[in-house]
PDB file of N, CA and C in Angstrom:
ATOM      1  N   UNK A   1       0.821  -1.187   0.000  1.00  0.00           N
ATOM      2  CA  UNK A   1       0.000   0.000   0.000  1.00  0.00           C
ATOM      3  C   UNK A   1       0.872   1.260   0.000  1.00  0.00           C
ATOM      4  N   UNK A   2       2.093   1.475   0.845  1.00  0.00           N
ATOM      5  CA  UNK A   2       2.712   2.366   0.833  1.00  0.00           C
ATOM      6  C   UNK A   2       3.508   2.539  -0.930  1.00  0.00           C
ATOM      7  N   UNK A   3       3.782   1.516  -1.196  1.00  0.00           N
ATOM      8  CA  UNK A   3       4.479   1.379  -1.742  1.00  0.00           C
ATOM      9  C   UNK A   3       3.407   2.390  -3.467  1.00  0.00           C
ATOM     10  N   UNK A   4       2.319   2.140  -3.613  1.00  0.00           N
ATOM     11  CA  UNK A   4       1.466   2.744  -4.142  1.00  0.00           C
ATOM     12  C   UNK A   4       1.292   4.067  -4.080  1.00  0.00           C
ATOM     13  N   UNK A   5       1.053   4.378  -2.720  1.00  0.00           N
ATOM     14  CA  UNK A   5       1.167   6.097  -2.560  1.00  0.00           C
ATOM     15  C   UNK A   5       2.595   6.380  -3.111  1.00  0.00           C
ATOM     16  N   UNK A   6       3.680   5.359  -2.858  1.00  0.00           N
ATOM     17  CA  UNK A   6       5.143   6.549  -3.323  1.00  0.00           C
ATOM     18  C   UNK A   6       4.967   6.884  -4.780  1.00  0.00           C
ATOM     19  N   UNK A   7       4.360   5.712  -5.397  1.00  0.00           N
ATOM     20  CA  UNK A   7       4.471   5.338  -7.170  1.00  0.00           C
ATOM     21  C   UNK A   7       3.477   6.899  -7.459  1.00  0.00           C
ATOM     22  N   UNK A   8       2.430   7.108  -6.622  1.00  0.00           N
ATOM     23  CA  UNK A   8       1.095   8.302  -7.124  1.00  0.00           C
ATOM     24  C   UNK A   8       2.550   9.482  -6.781  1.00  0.00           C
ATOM     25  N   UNK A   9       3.214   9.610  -5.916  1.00  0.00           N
ATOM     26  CA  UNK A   9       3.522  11.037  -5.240  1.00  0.00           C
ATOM     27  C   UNK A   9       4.644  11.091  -6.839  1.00  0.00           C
ATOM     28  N   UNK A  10       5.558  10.279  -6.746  1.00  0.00           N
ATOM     29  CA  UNK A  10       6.516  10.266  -7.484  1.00  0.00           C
ATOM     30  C   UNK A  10       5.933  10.726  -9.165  1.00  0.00           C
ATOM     31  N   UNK A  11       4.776  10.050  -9.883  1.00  0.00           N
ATOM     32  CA  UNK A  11       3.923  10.240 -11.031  1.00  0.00           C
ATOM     33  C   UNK A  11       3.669  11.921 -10.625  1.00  0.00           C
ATOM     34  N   UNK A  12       2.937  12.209  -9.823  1.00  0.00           N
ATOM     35  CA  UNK A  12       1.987  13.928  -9.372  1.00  0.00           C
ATOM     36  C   UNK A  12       3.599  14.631  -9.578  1.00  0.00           C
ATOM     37  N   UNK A  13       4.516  14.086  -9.200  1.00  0.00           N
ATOM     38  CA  UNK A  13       6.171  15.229  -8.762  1.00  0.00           C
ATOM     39  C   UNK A  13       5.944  16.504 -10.039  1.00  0.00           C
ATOM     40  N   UNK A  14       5.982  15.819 -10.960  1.00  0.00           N
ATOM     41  CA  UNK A  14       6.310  16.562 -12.282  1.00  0.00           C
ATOM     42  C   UNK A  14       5.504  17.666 -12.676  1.00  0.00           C
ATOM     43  N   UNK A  15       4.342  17.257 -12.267  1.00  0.00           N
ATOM     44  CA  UNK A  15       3.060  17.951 -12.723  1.00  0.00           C
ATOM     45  C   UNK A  15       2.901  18.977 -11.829  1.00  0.00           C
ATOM     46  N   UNK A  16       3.626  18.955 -10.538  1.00  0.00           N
ATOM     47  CA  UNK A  16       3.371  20.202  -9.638  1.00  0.00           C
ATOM     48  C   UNK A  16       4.526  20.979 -10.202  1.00  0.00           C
ATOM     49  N   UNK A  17       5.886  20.787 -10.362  1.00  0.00           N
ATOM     50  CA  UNK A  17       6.656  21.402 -10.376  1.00  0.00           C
ATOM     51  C   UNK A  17       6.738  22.075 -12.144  1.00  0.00           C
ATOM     52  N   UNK A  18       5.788  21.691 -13.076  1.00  0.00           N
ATOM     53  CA  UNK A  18       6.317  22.238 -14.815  1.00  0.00           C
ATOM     54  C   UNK A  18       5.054  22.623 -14.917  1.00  0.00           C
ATOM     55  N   UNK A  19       3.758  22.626 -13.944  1.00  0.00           N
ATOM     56  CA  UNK A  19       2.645  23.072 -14.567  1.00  0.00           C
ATOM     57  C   UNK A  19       2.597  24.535 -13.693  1.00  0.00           C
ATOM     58  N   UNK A  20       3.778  25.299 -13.432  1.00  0.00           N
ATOM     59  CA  UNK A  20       3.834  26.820 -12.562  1.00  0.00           C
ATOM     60  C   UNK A  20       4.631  27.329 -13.641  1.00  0.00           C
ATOM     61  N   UNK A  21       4.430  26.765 -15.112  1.00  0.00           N
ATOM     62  CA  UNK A  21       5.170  28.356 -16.261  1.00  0.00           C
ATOM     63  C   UNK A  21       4.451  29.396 -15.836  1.00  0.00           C
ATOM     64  N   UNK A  22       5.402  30.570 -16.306  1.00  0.00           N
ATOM     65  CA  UNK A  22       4.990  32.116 -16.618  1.00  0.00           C
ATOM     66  C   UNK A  22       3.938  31.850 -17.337  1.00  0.00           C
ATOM     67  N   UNK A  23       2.375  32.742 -17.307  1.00  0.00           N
ATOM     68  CA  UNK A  23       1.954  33.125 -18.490  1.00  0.00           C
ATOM     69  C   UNK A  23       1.864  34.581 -18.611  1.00  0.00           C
ATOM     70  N   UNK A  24       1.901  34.991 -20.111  1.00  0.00           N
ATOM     71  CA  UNK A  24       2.061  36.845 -20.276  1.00  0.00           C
ATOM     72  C   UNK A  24       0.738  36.794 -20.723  1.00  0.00           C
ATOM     73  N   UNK A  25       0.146  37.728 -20.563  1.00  0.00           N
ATOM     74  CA  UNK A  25      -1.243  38.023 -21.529  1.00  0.00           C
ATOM     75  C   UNK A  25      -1.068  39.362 -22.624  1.00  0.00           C
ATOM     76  N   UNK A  26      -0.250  40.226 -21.674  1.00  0.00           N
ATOM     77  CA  UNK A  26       0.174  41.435 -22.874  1.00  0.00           C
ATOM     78  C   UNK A  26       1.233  41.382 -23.093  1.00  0.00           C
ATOM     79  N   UNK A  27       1.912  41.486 -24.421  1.00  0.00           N
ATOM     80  CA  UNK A  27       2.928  41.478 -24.688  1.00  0.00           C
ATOM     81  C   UNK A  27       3.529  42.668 -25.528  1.00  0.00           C
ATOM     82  N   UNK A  28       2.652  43.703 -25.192  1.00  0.00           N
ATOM     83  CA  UNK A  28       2.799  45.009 -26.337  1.00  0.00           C
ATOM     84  C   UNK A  28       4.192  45.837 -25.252  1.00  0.00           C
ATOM     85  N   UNK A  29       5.047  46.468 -25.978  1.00  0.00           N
ATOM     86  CA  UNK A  29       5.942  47.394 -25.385  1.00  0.00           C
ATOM     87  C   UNK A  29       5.040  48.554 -24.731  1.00  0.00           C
ATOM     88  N   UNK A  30       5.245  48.457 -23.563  1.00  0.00           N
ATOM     89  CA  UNK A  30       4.714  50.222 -22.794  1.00  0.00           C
ATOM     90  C   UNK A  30       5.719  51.104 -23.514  1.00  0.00           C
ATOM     91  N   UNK A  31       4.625  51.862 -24.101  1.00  0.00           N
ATOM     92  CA  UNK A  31       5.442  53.244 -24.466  1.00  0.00           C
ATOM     93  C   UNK A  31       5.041  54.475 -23.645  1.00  0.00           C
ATOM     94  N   UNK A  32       5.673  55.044 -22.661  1.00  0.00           N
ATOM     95  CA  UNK A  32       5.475  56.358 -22.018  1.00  0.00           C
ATOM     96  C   UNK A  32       6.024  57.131 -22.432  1.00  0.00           C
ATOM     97  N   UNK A  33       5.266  58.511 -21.800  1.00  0.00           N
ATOM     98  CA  UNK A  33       5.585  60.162 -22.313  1.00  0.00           C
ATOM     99  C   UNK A  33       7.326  60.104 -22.003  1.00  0.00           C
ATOM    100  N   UNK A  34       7.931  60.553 -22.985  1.00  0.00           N
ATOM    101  CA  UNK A  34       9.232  61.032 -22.363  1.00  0.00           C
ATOM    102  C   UNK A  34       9.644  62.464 -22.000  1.00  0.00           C
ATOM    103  N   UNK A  35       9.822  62.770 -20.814  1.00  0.00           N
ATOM    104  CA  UNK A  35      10.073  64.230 -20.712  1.00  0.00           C
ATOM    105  C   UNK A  35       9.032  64.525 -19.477  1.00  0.00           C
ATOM    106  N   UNK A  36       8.535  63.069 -19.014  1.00  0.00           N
ATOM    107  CA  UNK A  36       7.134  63.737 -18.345  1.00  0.00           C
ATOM    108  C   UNK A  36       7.248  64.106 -17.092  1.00  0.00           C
ATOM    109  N   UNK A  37       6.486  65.346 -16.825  1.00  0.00           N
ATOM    110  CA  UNK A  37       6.934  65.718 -14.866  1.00  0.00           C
ATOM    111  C   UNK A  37       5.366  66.235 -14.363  1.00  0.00           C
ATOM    112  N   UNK A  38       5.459  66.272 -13.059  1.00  0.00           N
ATOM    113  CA  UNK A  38       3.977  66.795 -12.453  1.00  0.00           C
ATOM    114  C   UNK A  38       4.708  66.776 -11.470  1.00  0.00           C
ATOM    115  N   UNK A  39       4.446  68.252 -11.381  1.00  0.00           N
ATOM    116  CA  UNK A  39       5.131  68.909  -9.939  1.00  0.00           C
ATOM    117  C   UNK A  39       3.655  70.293  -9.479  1.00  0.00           C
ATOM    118  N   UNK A  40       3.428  70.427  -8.550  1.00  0.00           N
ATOM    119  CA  UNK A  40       3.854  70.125  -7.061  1.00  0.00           C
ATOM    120  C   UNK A  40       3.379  68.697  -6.646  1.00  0.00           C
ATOM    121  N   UNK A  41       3.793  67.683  -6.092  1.00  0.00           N
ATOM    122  CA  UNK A  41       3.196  66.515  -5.661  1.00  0.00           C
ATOM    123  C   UNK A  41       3.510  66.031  -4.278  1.00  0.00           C
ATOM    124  N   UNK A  42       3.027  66.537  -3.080  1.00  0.00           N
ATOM    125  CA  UNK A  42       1.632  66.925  -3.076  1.00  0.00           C
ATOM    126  C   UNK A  42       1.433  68.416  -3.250  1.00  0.00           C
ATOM    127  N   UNK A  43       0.077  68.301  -3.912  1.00  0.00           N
ATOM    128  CA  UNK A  43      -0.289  69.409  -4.464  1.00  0.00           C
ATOM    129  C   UNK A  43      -1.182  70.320  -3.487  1.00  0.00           C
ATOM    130  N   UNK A  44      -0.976  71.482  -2.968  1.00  0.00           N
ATOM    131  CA  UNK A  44      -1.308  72.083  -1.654  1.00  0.00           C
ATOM    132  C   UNK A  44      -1.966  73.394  -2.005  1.00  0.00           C
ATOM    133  N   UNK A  45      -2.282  73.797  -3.689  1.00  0.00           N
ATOM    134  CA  UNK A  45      -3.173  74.316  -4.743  1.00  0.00           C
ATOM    135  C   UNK A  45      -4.593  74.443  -5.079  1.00  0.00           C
ATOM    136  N   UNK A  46      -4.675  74.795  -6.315  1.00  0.00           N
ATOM    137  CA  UNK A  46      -5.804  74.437  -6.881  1.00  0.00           C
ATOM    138  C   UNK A  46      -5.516  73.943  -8.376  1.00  0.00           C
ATOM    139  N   UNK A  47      -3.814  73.814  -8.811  1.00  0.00           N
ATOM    140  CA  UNK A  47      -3.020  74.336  -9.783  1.00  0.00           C
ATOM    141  C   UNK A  47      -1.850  72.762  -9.471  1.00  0.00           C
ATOM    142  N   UNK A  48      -2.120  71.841 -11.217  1.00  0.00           N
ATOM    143  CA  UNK A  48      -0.704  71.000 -10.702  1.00  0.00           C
ATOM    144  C   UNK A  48      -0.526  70.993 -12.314  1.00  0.00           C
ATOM    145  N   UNK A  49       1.121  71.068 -12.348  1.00  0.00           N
ATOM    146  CA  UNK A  49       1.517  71.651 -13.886  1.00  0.00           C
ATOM    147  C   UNK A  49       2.103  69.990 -14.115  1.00  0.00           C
ATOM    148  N   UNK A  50       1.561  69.727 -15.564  1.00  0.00           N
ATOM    149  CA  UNK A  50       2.059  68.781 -16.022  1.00  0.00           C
ATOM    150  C   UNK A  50       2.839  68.995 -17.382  1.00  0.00           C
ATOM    151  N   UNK A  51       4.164  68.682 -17.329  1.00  0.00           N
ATOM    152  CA  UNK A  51       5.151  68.663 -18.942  1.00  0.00           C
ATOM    153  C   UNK A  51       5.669  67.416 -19.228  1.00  0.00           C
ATOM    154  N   UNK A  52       5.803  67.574 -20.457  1.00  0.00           N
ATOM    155  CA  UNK A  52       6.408  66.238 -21.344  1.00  0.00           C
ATOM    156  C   UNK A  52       7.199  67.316 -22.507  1.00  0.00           C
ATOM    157  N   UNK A  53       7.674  65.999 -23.256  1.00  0.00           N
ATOM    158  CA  UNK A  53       8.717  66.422 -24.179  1.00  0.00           C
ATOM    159  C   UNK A  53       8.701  67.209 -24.945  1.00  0.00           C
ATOM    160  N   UNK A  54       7.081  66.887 -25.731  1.00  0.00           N
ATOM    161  CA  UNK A  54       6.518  67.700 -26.836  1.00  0.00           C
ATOM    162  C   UNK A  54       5.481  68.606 -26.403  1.00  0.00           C
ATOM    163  N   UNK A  55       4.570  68.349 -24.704  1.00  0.00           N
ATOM    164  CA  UNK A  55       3.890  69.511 -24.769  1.00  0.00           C
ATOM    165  C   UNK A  55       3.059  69.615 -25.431  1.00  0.00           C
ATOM    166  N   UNK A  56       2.451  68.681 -26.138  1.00  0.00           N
ATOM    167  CA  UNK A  56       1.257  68.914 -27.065  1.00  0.00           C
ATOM    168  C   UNK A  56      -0.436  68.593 -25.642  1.00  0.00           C
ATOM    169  N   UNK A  57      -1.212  68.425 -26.551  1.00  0.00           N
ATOM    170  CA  UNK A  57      -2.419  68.651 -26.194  1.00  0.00           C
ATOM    171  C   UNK A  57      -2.430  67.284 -25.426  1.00  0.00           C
ATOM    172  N   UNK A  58      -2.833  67.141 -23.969  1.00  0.00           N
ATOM    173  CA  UNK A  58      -3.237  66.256 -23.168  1.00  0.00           C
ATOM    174  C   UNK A  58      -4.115  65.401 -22.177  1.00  0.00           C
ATOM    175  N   UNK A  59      -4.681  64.186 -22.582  1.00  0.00           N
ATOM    176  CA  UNK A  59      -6.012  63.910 -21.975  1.00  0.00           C
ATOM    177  C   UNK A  59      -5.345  63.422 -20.541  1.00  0.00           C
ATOM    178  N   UNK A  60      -6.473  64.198 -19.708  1.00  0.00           N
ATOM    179  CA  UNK A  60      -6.072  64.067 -18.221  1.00  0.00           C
ATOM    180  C   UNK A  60      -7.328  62.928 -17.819  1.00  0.00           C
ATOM    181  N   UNK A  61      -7.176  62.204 -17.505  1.00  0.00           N
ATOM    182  CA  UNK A  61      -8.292  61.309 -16.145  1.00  0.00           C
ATOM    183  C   UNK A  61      -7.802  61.212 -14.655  1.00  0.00           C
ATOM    184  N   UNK A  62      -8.286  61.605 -13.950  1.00  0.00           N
ATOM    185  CA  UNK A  62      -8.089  61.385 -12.583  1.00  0.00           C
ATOM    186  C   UNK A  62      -8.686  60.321 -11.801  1.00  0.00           C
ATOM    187  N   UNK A  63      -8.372  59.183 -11.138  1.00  0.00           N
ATOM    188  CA  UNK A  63      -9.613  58.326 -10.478  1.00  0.00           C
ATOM    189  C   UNK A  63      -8.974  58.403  -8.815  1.00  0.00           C
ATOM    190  N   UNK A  64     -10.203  58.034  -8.134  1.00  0.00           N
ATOM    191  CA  UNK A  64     -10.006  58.059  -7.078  1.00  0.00           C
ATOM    192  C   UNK A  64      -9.587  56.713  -6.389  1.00  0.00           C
ATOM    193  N   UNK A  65      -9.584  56.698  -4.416  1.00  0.00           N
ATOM    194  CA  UNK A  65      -8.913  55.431  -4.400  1.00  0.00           C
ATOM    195  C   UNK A  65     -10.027  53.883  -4.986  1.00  0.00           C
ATOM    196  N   UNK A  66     -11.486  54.139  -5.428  1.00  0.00           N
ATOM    197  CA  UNK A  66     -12.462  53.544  -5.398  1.00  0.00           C
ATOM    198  C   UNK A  66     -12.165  52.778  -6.880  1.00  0.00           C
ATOM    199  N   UNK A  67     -11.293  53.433  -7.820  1.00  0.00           N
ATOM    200  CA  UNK A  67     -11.122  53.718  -9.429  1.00  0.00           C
ATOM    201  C   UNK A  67     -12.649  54.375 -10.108  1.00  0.00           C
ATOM    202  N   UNK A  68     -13.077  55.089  -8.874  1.00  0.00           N
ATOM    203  CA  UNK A  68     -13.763  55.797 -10.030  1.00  0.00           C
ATOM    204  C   UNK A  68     -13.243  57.204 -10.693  1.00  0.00           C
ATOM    205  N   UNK A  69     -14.005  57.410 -11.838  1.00  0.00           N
ATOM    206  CA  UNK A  69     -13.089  58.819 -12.874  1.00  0.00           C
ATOM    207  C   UNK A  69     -14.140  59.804 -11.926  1.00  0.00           C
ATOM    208  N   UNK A  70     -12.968  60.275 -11.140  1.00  0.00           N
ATOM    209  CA  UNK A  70     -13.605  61.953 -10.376  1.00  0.00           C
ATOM    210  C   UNK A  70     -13.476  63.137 -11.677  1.00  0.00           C
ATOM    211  N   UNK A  71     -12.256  63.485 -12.345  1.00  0.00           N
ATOM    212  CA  UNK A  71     -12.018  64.351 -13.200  1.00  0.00           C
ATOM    213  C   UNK A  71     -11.551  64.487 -14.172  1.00  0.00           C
ATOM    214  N   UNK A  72     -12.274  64.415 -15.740  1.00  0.00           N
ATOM    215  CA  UNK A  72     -11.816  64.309 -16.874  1.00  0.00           C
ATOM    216  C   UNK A  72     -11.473  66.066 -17.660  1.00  0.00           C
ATOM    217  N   UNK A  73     -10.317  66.160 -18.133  1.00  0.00           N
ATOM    218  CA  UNK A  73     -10.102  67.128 -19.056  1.00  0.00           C
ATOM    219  C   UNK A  73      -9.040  66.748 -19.987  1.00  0.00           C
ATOM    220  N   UNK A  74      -8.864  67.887 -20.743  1.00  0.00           N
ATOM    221  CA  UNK A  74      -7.944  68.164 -22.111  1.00  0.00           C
ATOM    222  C   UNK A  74      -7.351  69.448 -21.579  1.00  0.00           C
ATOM    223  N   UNK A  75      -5.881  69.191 -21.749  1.00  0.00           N
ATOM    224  CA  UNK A  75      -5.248  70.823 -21.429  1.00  0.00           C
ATOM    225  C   UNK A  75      -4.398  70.816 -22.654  1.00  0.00           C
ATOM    226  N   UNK A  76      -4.426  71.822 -22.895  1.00  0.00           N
ATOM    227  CA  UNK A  76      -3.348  71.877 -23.988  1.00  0.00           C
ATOM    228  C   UNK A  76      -2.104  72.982 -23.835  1.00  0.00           C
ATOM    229  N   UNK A  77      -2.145  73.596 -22.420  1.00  0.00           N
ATOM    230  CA  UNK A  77      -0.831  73.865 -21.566  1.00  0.00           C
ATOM    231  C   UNK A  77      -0.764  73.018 -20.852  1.00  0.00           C
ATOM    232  N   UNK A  78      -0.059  73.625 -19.871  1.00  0.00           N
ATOM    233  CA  UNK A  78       0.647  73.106 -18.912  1.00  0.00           C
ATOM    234  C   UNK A  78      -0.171  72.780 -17.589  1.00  0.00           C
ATOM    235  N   UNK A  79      -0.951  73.316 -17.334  1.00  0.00           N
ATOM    236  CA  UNK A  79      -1.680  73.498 -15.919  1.00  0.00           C
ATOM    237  C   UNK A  79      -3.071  73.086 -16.347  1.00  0.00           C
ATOM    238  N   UNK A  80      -3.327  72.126 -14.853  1.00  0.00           N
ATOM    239  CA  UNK A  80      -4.092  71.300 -14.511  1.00  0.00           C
ATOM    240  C   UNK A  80      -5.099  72.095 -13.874  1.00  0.00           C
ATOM    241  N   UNK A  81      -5.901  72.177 -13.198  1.00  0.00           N
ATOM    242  CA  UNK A  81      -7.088  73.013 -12.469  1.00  0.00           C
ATOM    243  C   UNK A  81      -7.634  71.461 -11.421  1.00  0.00           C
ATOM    244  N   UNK A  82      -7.225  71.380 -10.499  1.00  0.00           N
ATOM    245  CA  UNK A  82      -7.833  70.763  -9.611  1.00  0.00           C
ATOM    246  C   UNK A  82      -8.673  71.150  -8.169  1.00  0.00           C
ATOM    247  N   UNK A  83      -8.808  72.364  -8.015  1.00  0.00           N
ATOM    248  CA  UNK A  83      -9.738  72.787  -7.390  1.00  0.00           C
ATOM    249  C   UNK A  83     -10.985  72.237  -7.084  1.00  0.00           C
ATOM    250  N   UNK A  84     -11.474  71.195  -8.172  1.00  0.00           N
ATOM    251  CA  UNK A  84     -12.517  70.400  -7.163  1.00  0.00           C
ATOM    252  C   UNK A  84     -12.502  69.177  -6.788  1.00  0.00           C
ATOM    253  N   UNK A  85     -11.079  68.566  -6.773  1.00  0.00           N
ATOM    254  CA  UNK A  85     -10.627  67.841  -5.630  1.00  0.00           C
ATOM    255  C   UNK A  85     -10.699  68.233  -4.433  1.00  0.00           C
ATOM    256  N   UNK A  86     -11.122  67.371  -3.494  1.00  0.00           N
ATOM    257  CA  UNK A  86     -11.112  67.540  -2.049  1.00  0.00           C
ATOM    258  C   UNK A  86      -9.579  66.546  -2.054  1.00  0.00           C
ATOM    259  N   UNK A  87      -8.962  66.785  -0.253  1.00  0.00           N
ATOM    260  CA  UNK A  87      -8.281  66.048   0.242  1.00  0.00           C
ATOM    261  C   UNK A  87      -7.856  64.550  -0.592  1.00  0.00           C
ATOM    262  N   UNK A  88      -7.283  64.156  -1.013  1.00  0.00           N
ATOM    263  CA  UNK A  88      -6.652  62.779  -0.635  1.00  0.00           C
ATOM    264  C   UNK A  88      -5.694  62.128  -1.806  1.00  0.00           C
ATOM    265  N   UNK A  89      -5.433  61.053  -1.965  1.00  0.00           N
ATOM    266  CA  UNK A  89      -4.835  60.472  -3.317  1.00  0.00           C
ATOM    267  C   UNK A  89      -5.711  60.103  -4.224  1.00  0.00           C
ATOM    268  N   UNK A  90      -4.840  60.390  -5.319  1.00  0.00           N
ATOM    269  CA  UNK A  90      -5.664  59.949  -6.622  1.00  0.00           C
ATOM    270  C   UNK A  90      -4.377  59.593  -7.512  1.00  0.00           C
ATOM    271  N   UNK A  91      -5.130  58.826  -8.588  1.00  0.00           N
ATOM    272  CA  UNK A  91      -4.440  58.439  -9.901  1.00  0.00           C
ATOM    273  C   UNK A  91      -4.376  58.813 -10.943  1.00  0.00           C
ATOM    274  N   UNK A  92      -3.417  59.706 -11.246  1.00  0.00           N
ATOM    275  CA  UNK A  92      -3.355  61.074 -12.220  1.00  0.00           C
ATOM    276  C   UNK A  92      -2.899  59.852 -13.769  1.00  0.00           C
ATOM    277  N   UNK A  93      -4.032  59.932 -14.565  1.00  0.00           N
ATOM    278  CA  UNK A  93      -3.123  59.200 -16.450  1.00  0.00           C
ATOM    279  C   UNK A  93      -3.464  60.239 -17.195  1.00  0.00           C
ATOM    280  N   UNK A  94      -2.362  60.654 -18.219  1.00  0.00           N
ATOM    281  CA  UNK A  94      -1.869  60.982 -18.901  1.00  0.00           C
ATOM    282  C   UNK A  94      -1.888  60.739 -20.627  1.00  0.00           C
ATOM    283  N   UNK A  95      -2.543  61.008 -21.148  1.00  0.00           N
ATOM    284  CA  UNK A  95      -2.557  60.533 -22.528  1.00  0.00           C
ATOM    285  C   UNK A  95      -2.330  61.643 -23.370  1.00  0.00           C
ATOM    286  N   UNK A  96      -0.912  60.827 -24.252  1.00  0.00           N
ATOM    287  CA  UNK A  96      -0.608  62.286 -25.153  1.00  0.00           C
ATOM    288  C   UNK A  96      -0.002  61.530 -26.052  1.00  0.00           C
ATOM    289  N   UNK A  97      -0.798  61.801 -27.529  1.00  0.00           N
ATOM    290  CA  UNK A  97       0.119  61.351 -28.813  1.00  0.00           C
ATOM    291  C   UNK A  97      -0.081  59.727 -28.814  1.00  0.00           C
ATOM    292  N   UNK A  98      -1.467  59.220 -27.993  1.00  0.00           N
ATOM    293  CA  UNK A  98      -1.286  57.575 -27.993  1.00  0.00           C
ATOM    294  C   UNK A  98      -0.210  57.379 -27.117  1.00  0.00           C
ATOM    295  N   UNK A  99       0.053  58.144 -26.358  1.00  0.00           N
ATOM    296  CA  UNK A  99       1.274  56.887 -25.309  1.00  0.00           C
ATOM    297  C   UNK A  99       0.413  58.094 -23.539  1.00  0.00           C
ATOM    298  N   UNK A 100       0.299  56.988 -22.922  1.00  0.00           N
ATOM    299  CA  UNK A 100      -0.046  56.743 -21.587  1.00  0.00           C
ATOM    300  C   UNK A 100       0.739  56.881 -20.436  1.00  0.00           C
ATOM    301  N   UNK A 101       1.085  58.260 -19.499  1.00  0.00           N
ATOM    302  CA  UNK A 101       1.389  57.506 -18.472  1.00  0.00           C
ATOM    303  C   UNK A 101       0.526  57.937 -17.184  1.00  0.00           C
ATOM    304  N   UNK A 102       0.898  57.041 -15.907  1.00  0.00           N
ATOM    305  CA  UNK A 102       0.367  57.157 -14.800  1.00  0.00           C
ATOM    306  C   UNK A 102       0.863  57.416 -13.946  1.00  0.00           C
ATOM    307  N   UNK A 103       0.459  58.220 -12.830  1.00  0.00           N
ATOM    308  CA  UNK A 103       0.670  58.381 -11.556  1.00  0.00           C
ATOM    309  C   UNK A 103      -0.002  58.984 -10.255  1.00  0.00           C
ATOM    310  N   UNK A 104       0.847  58.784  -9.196  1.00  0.00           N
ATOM    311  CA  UNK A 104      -0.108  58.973  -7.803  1.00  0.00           C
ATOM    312  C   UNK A 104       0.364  60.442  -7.752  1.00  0.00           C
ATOM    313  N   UNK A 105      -1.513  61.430  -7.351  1.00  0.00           N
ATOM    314  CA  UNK A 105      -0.953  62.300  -7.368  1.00  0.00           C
ATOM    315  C   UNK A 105      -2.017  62.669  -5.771  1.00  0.00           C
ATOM    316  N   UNK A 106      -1.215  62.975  -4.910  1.00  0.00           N
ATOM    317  CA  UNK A 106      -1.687  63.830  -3.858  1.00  0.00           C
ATOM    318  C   UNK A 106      -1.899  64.541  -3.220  1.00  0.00           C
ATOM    319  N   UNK A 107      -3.271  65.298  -3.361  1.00  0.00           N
ATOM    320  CA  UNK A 107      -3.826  66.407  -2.861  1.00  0.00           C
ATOM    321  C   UNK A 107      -3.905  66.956  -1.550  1.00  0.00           C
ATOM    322  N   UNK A 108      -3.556  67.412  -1.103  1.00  0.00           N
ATOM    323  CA  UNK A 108      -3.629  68.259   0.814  1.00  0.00           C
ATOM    324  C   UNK A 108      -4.485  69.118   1.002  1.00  0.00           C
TER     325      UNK A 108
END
């Protein structure tokens, strides 16, 4: 009988240890803004300036810690208008020219 369980453990060995591959689901290159900054962070304003390389026209989403979208705009300077943020963190993305980036941006 023992001798049965070793034959099952020894057969199962393989299958625990080669069935834990990697899997990828995306395999696209992240391309982010180059050049990109957002300063003041934390932002103690009503005012948070965002630059990149080129400076062109930029879709802002803001979500909160819930992921819901508190504040959508388009700036096509530099400055943000967050004044109707209240208090706390949020998740500032960035879309400019088709390339995406993200970050934590926090309000006081």
């Amino acid at each position: 009988m023992k001798k049965i369980y070793f034959v099952l453990l020894l057969m199962a060995l393989p299958l625990f240890s080669f069935g834990q591959d990697l899997v990828t689901v995306n395999n696209e290159p992240v391309q982010e803004l180059k050049g990109f900054k957002m300063y003041p962070n934390p932002a103690y304003g009503n005012e948070v300036y965002i630059t990149t390389e080129t400076n062109g026209v930029k879709d802002i989403k803001i979500y909160d810690v819930f992921g819901e979208v508190v504040l959508t705009s388009r700036i096509t300077t530099n400055t943000l208008d967050i004044s109707r943020l209240v208090p706390g963190v949020y998740v500032l993305q960035v879309t400019e020219r088709k390339k995406t980036m993200t970050r934590k941006l926090v309000v006081k």
